[in-house]
C-alpha atoms as a PDB file:
ATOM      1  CA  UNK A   1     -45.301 -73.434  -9.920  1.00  0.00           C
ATOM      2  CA  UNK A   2     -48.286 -75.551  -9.326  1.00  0.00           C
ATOM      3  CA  UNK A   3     -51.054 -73.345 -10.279  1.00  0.00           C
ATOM      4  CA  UNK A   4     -48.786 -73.091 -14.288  1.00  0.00           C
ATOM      5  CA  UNK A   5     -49.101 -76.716 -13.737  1.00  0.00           C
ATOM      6  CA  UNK A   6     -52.473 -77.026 -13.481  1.00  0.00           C
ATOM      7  CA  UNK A   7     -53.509 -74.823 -15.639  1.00  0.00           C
ATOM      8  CA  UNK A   8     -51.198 -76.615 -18.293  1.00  0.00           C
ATOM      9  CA  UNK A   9     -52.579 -79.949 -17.806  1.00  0.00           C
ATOM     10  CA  UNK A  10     -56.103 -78.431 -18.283  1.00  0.00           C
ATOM     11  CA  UNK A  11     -55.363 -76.975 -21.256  1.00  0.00           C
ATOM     12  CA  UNK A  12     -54.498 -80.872 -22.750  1.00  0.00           C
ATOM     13  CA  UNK A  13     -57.400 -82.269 -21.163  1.00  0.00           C
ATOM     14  CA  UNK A  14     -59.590 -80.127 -22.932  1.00  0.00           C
ATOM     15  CA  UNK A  15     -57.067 -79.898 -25.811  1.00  0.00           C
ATOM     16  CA  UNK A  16     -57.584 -84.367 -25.907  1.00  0.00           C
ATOM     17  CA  UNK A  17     -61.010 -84.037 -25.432  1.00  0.00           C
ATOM     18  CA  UNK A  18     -61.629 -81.836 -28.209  1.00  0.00           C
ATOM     19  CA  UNK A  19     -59.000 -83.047 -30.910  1.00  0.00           C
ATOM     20  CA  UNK A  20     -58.523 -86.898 -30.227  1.00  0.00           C
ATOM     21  CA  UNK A  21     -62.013 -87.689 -31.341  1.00  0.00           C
ATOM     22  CA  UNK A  22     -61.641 -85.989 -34.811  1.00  0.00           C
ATOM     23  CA  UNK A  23     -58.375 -87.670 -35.337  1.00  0.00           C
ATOM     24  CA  UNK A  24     -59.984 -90.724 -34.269  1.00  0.00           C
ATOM     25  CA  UNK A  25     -63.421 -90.887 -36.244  1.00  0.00           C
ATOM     26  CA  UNK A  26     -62.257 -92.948 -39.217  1.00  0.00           C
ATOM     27  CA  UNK A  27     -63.997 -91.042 -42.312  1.00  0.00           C
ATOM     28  CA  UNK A  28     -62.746 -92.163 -45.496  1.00  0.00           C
ATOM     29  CA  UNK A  29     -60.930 -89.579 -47.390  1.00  0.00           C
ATOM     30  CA  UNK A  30     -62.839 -87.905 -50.262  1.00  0.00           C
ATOM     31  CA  UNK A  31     -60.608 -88.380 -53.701  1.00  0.00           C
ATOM     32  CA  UNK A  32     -60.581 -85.615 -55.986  1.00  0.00           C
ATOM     33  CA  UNK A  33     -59.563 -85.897 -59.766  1.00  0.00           C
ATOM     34  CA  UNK A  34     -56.122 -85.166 -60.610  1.00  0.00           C
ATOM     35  CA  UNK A  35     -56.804 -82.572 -62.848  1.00  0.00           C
ATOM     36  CA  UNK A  36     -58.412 -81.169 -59.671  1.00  0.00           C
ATOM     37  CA  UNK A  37     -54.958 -81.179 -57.409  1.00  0.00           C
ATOM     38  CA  UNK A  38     -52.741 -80.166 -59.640  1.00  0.00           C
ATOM     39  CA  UNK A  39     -54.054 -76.332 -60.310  1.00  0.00           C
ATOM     40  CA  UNK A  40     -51.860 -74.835 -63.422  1.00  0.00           C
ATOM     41  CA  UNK A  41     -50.397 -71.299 -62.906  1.00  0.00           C
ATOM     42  CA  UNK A  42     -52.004 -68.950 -65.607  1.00  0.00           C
ATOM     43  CA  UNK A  43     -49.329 -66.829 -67.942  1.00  0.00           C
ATOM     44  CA  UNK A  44     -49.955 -63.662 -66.151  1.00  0.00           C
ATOM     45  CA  UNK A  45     -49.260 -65.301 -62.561  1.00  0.00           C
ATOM     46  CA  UNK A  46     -46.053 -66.522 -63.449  1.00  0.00           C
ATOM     47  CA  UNK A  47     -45.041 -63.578 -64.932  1.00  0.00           C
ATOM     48  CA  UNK A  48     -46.152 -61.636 -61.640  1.00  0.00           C
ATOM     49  CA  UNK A  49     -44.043 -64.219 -59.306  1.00  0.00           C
ATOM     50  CA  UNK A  50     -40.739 -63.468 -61.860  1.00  0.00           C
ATOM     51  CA  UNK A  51     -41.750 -60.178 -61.844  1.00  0.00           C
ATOM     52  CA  UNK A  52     -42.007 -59.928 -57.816  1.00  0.00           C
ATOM     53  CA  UNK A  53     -38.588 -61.460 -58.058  1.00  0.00           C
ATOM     54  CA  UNK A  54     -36.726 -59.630 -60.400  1.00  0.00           C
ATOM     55  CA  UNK A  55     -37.935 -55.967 -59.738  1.00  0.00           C
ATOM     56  CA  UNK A  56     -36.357 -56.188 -55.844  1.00  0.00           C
ATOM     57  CA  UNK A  57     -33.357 -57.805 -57.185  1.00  0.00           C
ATOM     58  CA  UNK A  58     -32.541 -55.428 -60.170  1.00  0.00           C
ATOM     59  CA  UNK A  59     -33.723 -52.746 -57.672  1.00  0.00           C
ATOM     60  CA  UNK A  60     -31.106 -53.292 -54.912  1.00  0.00           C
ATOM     61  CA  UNK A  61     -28.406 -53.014 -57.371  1.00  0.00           C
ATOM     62  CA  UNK A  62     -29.576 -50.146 -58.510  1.00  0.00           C
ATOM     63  CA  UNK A  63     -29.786 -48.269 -55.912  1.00  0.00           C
ATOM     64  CA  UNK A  64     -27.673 -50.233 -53.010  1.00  0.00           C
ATOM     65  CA  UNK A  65     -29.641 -50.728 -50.010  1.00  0.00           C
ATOM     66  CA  UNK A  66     -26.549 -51.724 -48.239  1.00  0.00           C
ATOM     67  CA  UNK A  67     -25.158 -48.548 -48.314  1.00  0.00           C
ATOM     68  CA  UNK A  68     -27.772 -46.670 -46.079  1.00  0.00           C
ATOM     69  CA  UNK A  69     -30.653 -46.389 -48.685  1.00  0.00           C
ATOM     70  CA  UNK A  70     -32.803 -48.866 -46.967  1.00  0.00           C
ATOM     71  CA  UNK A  71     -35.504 -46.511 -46.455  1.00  0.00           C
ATOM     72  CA  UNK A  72     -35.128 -45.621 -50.407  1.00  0.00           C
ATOM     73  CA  UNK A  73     -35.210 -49.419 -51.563  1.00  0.00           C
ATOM     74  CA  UNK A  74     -38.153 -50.322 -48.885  1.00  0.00           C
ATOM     75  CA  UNK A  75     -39.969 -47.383 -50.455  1.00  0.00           C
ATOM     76  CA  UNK A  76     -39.550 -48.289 -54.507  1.00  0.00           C
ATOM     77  CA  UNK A  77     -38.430 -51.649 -54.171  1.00  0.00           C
ATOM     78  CA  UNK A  78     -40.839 -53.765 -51.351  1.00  0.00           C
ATOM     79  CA  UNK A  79     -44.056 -51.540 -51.139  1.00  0.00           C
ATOM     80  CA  UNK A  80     -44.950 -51.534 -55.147  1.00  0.00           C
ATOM     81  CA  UNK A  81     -44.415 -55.615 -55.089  1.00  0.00           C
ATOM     82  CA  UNK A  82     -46.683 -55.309 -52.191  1.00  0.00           C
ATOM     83  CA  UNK A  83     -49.278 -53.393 -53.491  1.00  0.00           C
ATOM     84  CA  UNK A  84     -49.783 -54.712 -56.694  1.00  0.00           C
ATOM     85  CA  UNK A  85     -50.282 -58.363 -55.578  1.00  0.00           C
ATOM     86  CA  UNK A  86     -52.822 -57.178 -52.967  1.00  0.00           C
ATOM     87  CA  UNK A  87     -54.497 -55.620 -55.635  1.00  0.00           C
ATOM     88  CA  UNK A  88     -54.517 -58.418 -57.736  1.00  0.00           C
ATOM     89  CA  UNK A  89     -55.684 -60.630 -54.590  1.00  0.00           C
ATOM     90  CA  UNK A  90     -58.650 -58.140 -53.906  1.00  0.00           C
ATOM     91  CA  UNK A  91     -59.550 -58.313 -57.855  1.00  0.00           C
ATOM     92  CA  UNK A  92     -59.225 -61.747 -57.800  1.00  0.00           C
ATOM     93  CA  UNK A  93     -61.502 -61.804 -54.686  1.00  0.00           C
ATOM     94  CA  UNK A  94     -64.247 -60.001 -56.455  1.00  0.00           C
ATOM     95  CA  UNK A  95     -63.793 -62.458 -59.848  1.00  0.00           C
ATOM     96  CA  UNK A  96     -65.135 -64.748 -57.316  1.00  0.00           C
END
């Protein structure tokens, strides 16, 4: 048990070495406007987080996941929300 020990309390040395002086240094904190911090959710966004909502929901009634389709509602229900926001993420990506 003495070499997880030591090993441990090397870890926070370095860990305090490393992190105490950044907590420590005392730079004032840079204000941004409020318009900046407060970033409004487009139309289409909010449509695509009801959307990523509703489809699963209305999905799983449909077609009853608990009753052994899991594979069936993973497959029409999870992997199209899935794809379609990381295709809006990697067009978003390229926007930028």
């Amino acid at each position: 048990m003495t070499g997880i020990s030591e090993i441990l309390v090397l870890v926070l040395l370095i860990a305090c070495i490393l992190i105490l002086p950044r907590l420590f240094k005392g730079e004032p904190v840079k204000k941004t406007s409020s318009s900046k911090q407060r970033k409004k959710l487009s139309a289409k966004i909010r449509f695509g987080i009801v959307l990523t909502l509703v489809y699963p929901i209305v999905l799983a009634l449909y077609i009853k996941p608990w009753n052994e389709n899991i594979i069936s509602f993973i497959s029409f229900g999870i992997i199209p929300v899935f794809l379609v926001w990381a295709i809006a993420w990697i067009i978003a990506g390229r926007k930028k």
